[in-house]
Protein backbone atom coordinates (compact mmCIF):
# COMPACT_ATOMS: atom_id res chain seq x y z
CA UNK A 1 10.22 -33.96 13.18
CA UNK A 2 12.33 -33.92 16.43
CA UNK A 3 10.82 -33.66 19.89
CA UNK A 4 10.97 -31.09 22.04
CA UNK A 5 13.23 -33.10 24.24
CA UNK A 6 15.73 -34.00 21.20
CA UNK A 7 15.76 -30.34 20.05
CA UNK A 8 16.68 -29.17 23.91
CA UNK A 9 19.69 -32.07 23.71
CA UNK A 10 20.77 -30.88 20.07
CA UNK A 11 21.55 -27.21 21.49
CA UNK A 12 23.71 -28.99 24.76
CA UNK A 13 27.71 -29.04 24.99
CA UNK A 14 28.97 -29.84 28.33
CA UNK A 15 32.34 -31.31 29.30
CA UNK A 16 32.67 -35.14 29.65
CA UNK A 17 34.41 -34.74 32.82
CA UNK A 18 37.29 -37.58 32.33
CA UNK A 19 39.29 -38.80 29.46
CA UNK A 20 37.95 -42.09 29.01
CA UNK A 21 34.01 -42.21 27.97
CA UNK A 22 31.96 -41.66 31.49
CA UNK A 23 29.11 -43.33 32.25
CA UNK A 24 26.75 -40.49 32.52
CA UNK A 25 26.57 -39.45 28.89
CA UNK A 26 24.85 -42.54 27.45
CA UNK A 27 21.36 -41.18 28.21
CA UNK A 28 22.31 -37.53 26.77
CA UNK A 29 23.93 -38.89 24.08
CA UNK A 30 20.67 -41.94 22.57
CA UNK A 31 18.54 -38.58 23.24
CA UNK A 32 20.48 -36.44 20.69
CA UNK A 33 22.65 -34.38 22.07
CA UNK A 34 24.71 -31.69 20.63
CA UNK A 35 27.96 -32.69 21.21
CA UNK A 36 30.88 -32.25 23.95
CA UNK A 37 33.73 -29.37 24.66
CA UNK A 38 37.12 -31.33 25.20
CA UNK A 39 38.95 -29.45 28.38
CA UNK A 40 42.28 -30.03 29.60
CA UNK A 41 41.47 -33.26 31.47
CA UNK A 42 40.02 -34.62 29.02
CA UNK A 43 43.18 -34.39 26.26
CA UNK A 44 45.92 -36.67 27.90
CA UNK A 45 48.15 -37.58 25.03
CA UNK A 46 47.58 -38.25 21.05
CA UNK A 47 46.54 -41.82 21.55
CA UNK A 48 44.43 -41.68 24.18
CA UNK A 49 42.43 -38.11 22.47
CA UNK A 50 42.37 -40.09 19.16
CA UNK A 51 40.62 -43.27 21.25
CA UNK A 52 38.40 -41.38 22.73
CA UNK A 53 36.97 -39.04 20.09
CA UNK A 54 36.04 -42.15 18.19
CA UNK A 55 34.38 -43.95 20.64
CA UNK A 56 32.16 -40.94 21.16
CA UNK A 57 31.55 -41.02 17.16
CA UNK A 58 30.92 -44.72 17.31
CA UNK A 59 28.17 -44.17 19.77
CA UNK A 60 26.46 -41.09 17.90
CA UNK A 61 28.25 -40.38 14.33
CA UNK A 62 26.88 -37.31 14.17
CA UNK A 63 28.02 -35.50 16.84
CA UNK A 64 30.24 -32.70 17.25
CA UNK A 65 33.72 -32.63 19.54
CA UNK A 66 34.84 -29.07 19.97
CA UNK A 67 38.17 -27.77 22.30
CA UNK A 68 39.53 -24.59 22.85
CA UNK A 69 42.66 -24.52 20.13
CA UNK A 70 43.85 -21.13 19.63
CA UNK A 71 47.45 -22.19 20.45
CA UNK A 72 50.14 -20.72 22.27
CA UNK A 73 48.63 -19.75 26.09
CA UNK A 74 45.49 -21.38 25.18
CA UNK A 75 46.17 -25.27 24.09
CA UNK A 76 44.54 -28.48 24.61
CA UNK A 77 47.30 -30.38 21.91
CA UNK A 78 50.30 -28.75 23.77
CA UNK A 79 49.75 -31.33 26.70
CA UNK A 80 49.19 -34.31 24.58
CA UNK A 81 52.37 -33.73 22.83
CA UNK A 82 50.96 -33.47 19.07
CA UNK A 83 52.30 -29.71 18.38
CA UNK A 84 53.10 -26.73 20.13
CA UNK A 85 52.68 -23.24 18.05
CA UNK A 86 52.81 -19.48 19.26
CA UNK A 87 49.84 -17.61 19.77
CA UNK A 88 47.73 -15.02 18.32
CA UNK A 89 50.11 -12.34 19.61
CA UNK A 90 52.93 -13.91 18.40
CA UNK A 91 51.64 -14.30 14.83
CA UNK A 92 50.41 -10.62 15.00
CA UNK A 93 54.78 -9.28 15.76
CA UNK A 94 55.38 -11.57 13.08
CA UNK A 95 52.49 -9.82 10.85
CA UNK A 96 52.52 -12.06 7.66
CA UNK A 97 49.21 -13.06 6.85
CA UNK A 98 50.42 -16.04 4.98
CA UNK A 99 52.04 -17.27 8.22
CA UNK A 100 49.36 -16.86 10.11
CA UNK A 101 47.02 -18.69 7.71
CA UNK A 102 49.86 -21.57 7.80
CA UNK A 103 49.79 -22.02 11.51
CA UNK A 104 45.54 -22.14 11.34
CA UNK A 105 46.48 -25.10 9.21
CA UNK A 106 48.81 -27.55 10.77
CA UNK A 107 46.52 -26.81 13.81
CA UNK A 108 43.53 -27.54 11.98
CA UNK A 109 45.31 -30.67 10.69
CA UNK A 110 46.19 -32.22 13.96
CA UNK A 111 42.52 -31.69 14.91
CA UNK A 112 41.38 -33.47 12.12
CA UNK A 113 43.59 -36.44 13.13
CA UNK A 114 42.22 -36.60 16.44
CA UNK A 115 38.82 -36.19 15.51
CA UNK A 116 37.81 -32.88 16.20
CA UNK A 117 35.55 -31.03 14.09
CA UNK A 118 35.12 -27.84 16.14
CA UNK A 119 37.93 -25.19 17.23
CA UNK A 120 36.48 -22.42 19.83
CA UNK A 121 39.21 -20.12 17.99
CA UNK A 122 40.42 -17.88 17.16
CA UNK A 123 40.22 -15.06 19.67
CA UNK A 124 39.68 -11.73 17.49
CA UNK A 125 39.70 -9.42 20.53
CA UNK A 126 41.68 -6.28 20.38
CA UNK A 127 43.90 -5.16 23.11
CA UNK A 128 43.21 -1.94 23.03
CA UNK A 129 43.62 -2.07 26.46
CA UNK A 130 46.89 -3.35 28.17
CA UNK A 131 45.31 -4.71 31.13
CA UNK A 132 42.98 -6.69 28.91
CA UNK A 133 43.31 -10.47 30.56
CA UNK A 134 43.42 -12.11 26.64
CA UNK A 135 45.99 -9.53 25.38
CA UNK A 136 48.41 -12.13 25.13
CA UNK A 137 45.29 -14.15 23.18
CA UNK A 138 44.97 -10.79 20.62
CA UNK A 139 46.48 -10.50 17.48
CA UNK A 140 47.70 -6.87 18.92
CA UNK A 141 45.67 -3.55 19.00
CA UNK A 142 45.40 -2.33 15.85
CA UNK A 143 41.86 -2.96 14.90
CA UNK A 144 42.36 -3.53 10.95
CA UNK A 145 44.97 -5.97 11.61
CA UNK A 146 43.73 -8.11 13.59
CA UNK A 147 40.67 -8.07 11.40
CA UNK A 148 43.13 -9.02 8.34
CA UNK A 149 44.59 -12.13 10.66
CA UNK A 150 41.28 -13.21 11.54
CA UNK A 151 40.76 -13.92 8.50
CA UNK A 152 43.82 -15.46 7.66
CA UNK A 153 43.44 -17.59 10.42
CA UNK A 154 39.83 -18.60 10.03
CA UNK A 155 40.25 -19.66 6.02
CA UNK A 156 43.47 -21.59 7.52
CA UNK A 157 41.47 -23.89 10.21
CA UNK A 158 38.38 -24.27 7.98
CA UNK A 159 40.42 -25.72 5.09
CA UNK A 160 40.87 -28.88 6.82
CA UNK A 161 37.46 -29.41 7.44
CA UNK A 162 37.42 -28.22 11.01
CA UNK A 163 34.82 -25.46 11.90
CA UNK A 164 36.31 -22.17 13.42
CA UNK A 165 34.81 -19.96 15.96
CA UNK A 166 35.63 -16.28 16.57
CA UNK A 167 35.37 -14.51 19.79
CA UNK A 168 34.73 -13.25 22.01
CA UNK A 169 31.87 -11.28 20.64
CA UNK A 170 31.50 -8.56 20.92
CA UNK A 171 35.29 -8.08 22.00
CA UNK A 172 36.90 -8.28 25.33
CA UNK A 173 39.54 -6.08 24.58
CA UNK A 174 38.18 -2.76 25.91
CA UNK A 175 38.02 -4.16 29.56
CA UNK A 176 40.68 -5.57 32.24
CA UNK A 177 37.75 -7.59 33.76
CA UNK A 178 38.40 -11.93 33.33
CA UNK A 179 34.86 -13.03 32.17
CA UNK A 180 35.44 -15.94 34.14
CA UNK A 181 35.55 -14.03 37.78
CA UNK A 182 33.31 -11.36 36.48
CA UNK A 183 31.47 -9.40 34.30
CA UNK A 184 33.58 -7.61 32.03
CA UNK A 185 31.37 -3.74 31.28
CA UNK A 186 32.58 -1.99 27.64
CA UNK A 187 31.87 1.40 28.21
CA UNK A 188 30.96 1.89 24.25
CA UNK A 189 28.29 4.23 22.63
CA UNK A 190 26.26 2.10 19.83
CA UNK A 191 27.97 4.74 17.71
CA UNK A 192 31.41 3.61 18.34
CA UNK A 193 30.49 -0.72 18.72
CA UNK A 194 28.82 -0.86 15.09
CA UNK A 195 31.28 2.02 13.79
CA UNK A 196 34.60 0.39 14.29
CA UNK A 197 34.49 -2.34 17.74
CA UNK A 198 32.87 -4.85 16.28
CA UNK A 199 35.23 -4.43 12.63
CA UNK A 200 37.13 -8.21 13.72
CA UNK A 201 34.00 -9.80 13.67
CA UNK A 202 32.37 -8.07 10.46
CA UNK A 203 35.83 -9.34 8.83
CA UNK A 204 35.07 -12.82 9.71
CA UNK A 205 31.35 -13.09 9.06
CA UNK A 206 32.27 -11.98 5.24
CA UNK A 207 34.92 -14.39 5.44
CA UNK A 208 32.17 -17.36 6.18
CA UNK A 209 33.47 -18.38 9.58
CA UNK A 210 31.29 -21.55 10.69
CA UNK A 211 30.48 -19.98 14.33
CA UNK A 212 30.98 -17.35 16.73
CA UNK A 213 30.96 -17.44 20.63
CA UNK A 214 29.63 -14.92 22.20
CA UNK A 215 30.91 -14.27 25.41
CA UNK A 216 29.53 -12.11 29.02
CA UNK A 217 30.25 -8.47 28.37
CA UNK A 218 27.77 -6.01 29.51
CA UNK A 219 27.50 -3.10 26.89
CA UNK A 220 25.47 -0.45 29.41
CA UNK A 221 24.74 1.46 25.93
CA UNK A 222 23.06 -1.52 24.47
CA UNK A 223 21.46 -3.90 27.21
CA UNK A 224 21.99 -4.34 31.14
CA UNK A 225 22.20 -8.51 31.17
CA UNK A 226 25.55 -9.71 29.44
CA UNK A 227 26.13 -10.57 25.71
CA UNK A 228 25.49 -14.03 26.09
CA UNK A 229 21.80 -13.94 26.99
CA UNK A 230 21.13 -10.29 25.55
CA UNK A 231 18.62 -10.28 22.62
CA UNK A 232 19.57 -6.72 21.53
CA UNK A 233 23.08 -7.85 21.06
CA UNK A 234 23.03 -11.56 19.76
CA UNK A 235 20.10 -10.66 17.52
CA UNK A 236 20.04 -7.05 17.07
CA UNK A 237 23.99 -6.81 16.58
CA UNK A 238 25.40 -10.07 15.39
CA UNK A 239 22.82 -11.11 13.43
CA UNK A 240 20.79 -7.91 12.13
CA UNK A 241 23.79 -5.61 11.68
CA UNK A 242 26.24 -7.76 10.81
CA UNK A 243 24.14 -10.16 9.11
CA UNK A 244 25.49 -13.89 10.59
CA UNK A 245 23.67 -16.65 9.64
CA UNK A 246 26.03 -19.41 11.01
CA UNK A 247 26.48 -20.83 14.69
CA UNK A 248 26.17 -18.36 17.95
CA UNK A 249 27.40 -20.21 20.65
CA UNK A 250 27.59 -18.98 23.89
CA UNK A 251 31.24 -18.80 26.32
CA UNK A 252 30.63 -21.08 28.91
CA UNK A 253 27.78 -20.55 31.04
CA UNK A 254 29.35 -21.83 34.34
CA UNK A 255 31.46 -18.34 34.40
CA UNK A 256 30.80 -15.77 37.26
CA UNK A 257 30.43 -12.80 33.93
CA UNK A 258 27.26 -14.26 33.53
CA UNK A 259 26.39 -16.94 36.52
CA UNK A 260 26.22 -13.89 39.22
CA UNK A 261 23.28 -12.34 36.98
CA UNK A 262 21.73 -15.50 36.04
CA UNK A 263 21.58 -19.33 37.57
CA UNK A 264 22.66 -22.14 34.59
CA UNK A 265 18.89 -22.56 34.04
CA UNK A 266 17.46 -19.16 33.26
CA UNK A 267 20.98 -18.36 31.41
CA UNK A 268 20.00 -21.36 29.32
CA UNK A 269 16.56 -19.83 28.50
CA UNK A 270 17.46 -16.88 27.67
CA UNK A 271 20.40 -17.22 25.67
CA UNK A 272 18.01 -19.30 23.65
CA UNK A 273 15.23 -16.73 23.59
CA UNK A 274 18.18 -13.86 22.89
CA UNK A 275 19.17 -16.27 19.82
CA UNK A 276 22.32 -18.21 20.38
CA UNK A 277 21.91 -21.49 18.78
CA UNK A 278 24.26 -23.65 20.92
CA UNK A 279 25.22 -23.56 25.08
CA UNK A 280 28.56 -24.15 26.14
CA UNK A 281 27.95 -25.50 29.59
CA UNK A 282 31.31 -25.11 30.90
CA UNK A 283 34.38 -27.49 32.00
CA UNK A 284 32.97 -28.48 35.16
CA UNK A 285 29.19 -29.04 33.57
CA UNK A 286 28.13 -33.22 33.10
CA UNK A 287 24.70 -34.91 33.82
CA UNK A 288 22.97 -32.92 36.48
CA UNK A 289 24.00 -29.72 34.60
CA UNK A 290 22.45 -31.64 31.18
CA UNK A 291 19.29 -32.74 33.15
CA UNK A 292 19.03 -29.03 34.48
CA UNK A 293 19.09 -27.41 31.17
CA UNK A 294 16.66 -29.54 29.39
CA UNK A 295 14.32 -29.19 32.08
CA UNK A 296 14.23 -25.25 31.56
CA UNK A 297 14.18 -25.27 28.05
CA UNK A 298 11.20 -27.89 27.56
CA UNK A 299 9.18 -25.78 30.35
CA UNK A 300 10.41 -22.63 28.56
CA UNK A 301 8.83 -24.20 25.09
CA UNK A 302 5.45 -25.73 26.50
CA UNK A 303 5.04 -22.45 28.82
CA UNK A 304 5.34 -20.49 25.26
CA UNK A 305 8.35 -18.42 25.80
CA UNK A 306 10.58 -20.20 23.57
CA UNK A 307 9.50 -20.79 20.36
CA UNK A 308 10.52 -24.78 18.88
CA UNK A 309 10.60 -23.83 15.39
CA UNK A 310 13.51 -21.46 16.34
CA UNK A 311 15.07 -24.96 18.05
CA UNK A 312 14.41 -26.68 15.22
CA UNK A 313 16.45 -23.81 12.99
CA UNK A 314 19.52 -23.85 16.12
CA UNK A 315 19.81 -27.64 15.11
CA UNK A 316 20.41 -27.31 11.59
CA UNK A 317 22.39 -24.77 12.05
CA UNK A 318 24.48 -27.04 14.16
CA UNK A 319 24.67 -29.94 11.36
CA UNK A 320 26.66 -28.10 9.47
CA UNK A 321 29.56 -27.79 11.56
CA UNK A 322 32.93 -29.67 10.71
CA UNK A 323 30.71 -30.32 7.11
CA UNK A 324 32.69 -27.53 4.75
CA UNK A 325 34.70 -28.43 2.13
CA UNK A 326 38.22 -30.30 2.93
CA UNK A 327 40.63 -28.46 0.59
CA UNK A 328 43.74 -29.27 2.40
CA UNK A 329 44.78 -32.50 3.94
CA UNK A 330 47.75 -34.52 5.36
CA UNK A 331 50.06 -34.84 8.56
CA UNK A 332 50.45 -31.47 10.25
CA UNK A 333 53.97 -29.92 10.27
CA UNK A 334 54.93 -29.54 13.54
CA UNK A 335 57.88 -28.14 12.97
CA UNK A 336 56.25 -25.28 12.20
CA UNK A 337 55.42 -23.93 16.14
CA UNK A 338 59.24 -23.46 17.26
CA UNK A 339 60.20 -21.81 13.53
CA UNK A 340 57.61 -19.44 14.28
CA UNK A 341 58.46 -18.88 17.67
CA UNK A 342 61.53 -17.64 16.79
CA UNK A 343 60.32 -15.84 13.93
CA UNK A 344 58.49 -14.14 16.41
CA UNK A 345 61.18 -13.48 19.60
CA UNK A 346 62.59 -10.41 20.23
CA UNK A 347 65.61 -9.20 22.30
CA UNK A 348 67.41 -6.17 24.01
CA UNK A 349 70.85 -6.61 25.57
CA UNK A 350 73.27 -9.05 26.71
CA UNK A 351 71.09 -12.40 27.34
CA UNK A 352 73.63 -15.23 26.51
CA UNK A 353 73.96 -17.31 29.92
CA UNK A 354 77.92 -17.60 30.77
CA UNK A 355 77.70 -19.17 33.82
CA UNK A 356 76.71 -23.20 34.07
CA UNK A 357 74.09 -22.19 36.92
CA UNK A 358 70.84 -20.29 36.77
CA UNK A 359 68.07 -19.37 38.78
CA UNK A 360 64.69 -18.68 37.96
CA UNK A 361 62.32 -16.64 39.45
CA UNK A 362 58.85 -16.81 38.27
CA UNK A 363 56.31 -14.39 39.07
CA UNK A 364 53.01 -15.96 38.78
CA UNK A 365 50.26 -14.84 37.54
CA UNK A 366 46.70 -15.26 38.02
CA UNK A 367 46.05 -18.28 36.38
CA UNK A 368 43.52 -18.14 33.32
CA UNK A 369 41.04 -21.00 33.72
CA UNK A 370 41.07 -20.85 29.87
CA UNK A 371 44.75 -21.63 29.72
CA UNK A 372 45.39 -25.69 29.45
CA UNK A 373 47.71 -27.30 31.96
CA UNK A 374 50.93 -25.57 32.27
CA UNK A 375 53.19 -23.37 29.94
CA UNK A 376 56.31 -24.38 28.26
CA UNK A 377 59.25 -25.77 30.90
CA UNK A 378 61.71 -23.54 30.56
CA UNK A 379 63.33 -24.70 33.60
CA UNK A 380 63.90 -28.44 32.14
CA UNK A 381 64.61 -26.88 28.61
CA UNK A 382 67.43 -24.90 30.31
CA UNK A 383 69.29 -28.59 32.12
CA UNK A 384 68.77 -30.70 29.22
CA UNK A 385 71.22 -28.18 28.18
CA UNK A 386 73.59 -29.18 30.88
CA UNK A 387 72.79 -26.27 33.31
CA UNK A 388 72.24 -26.88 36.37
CA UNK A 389 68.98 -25.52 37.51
CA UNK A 390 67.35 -23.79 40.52
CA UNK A 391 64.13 -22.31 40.81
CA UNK A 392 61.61 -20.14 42.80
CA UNK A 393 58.14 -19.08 41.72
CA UNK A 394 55.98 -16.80 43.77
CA UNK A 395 52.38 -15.54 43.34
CA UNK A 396 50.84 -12.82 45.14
CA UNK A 397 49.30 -15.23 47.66
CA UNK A 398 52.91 -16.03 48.50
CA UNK A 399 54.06 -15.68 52.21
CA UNK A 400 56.93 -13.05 52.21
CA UNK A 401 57.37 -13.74 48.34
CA UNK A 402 59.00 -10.65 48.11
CA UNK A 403 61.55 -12.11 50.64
CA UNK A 404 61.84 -15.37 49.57
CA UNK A 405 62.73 -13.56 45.78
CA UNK A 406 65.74 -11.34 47.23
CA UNK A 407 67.03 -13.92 49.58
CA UNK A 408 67.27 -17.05 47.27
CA UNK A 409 69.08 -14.49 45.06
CA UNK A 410 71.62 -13.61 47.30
CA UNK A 411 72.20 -16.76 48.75
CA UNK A 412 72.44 -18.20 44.93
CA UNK A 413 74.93 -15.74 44.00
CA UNK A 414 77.28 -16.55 47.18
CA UNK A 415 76.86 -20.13 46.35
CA UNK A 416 77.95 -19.44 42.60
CA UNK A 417 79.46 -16.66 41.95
CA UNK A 418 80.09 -15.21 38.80
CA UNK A 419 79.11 -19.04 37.45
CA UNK A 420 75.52 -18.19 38.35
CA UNK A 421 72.63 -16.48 36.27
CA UNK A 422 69.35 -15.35 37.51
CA UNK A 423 66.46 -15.30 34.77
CA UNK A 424 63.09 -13.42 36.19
CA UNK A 425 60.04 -15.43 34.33
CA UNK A 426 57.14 -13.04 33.95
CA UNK A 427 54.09 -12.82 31.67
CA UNK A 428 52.05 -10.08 31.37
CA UNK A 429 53.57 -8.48 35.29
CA UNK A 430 51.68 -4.93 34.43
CA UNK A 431 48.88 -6.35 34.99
CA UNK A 432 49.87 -7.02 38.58
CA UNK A 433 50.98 -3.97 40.86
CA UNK A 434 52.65 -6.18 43.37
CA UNK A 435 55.29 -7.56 40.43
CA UNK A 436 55.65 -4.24 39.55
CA UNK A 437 56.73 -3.78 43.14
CA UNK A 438 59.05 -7.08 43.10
CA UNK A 439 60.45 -6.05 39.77
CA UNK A 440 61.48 -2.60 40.70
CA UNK A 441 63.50 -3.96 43.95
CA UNK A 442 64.84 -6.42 41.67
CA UNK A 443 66.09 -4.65 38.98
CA UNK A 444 67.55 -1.64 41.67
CA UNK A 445 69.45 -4.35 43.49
CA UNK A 446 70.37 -7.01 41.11
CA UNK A 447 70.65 -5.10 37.43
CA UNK A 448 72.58 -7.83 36.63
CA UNK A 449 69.47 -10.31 35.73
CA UNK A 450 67.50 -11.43 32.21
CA UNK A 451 64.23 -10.37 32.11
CA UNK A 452 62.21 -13.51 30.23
CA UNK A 453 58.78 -11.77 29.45
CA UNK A 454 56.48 -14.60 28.10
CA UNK A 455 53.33 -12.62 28.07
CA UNK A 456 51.99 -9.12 26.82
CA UNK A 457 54.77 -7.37 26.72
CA UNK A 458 53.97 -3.58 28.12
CA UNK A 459 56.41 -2.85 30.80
CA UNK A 460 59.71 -1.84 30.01
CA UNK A 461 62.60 -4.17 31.07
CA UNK A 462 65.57 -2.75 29.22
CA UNK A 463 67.33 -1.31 32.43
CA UNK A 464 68.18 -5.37 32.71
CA UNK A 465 71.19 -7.11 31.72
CA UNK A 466 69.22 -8.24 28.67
CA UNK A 467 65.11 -8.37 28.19
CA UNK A 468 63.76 -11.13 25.98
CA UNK A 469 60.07 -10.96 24.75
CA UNK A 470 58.08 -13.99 23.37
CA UNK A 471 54.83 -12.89 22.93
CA UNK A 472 53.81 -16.35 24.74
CA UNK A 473 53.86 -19.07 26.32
CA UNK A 474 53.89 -21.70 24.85
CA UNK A 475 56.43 -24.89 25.00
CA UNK A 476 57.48 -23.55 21.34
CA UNK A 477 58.35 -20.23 22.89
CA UNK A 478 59.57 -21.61 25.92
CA UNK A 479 62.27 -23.17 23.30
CA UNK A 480 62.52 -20.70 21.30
CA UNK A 481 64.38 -18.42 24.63
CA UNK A 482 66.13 -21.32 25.65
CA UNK A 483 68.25 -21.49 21.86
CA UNK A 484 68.38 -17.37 23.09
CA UNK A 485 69.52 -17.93 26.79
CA UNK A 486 72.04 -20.83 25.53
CA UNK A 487 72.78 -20.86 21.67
CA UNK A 488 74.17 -23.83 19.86
């Protein structure tokens, strides 16, 4: 029989904090605990992933390694140089289930090599709204699709042997509000969630998937605190309606959708008491944040407001991740990311480059502390080519960005002439009124540009010269509209 202690470690998953093995975790770790969510900093390259992983399996063989691998936008393998694929939206233009289901695969494959056994993916959100923040993460917006790749996806990853998670229940796709600045609100009757929302989710719960995170949304019609630590929605919904028996995880508690309502230690508690089995602390959670948690929960159990034998059922629960059957195995194809990516591409107009110069302007976005640690170089794609290359990226923070845009323009077109080509980066700019503003100027003075949109595409860009759409972007995308921009 475990301890209270050793049940309140089993439901733990912060961050490690560095890529090699820290010093901190050794007490966590001899005292049970759960397992560790691999961020950005911790995924350097193949070897070093692959070293680390099983040193943390040599010290506790039972634990679990999870990361956040939906691919495209949202990548920790990208970075180490193991594969690149598109994302969900991607896969949803190119709307062959079979495709998508390969992709889940090789992804699922790679993660097996490197010795992870948990994948916090795939996002089944629908963007029914454009200015959702994950549309680019979405399969699309029609709800019965998405459902049907969710699937698709789900069977894929969990054929290796690596545990899938769905999310973000229940859906972030109704609201334009990033989870991780705030707390997303779905203005929803019960009616309308049970009815048709929460239809991605049903889909994978018949399908078996191993877990599902559920993430901050309030849902005013159901419960005033957020998803995560709501008892009427992680108990009454997920697991009395739909009928889940597997993992409920929670999104990361560090996030301001939930932190703002409730510190890390009664968000612990209560997501307990509400019925997730598992806490993901968050990227920026190690000791002190461990330490913290355990505290609360122990208290929580001897004060009688959290009842062990529910604990006890959380850790079992958790055993069985990464445990399912392995029906397929071998090296993953990673050929198959750019094949896809241009599966998936689409184009309007003129967009061959004829000069041997080109400038790009990126707008920047916010940037998604989901995301991992950059997007595919178009820039260097483009001079390996032989181009030569200039570049100027602004963000809304930007002093005079809109200035520094038209100038460098002008002043590269006297410099080349008709030998240079301006290429205006953008992902998702509807999203963003002052790149709407940028755009507009752009497009009424300098028609003459390519519009590269590597995010959701919503805005129309075919008054340009040409207007390229990736659905993503990912390194795989970022080549698959450089063999666009400059064909072989």
């Amino acid at each position: 029989m475990a301890t209270v202690d050793q049940l309140a470690h089993a439901v733990l998953f912060p961050s490690l904090g560095r890529a090699t093995v820290p010093r901190w975790i050794s007490e966590p770790v001899a005292a049970g605990l759960g397992g560790f969510v691999l961020f950005g900093r911790e995924a350097v390259s193949a070897d070093q992933l692959r070293a680390l992983t099983a040193q943390l399996r040599e010290r506790a063989p039972g634990i679990h390694l999870a990361v956040d691998e939906e691919g495209g936008d949202v990548s920790r393998l990208e970075a180490t140089g193991v594969i690149s694929t598109p994302g969900n939206l991607a896969l949803g233009r190119i709307d062959d289930l079979a495709v998508t289901r390969d992709c889940a695969v090789q992804l699922g494959l790679a993660l097996r090599d490197l010795g992870v056994d948990w994948d916090f993916a795939p996002a089944v959100d629908v963007a029914v709204n454009p200015l959702t923040p994950n549309g680019v993460r979405c399969f699309g917006s029609d709800r019965k699709r998405v459902a049907e790749h969710a699937v698709a996806w789900v069977e894929g990853l969990q054929s290796t042997g690596v545990s899938a998670c769905a999310k973000h229940f229940p859906g972030h796709g109704l609201s334009g509000t990033d989870a991780h600045l705030g707390t997303p609100n779905l203005e929803l009757s019960r009616h309308e969630l049970v009815d048709h929302y929460l239809d991605p989710f049903r889909a994978v719960v018949a399908a078996g998937v191993d877990s599902i995170m559920v993430s901050h949304p309030q849902v005013p019609a159901i419960d005033e605190w957020p998803a995560s630590i709501s008892r009427p929605i992680i108990t009454g919904l997920l697991r009395d309606e739909l009928g889940y028996d597997g993992v409920v995880i929670t999104d990361a508690l560090e996030m301001k959708g939930v932190a703002r309502m409730a510190d890390l230690a009664t968000a612990a508690v209560r997501a307990l008491q509400a019925g997730a089995d598992a806490l993901c602390l968050g990227s920026w959670s190690f000791g002190d944040d461990v330490r913290t948690c355990v505290e609360a929960i122990t208290a929580a159990v001897a004060a009688g407001d959290l009842d062990q034998d529910a604990l006890e059922r959380s850790a079992e629960r958790i055993r069985r991740i990464g445990a399912g059957p392995v029906t397929v195995s071998g090296a993953a194809d990673v050929t198959t990311g750019p094949r896809l990516a241009r599966e998936a591409i689409e184009v309007n107009g003129r967009p061959q480059l004829r000069g041997s110069a080109v400038l790009v302007v990126r707008l920047e976005p916010g940037v998604s502390p989901a995301a991992g640690r950059g997007h595919g170089d178009v820039e260097g794609l483009l001079a390996q080519r032989g181009q030569t290359v200039e570049r100027v990226a602004v963000s809304e923070q930007t002093y005079n960005g809109d200035g520094m845009i038209h100038a460098a323009i002008a002043e590269f077109r006297e410099e080349y002439g008709a030998d240079g080509e301006v290429v205006v980066l953008v992902r998702s700019p509807h999203r963003y009124d002052w790149q709407l503003r940028v755009l507009d100027r752009i497009l009424q003075t300098t028609p003459d540009v390519v519009v590269l949109d590597m995010g959701f595409a919503h805005r129309d860009f075919s008054a340009a010269r040409a207007w390229i759409r990736t659905f993503g972007g990912s390194a795989a995308c970022a080549t698959a509209a450089t063999e666009i921009l400059l064909p072989v």
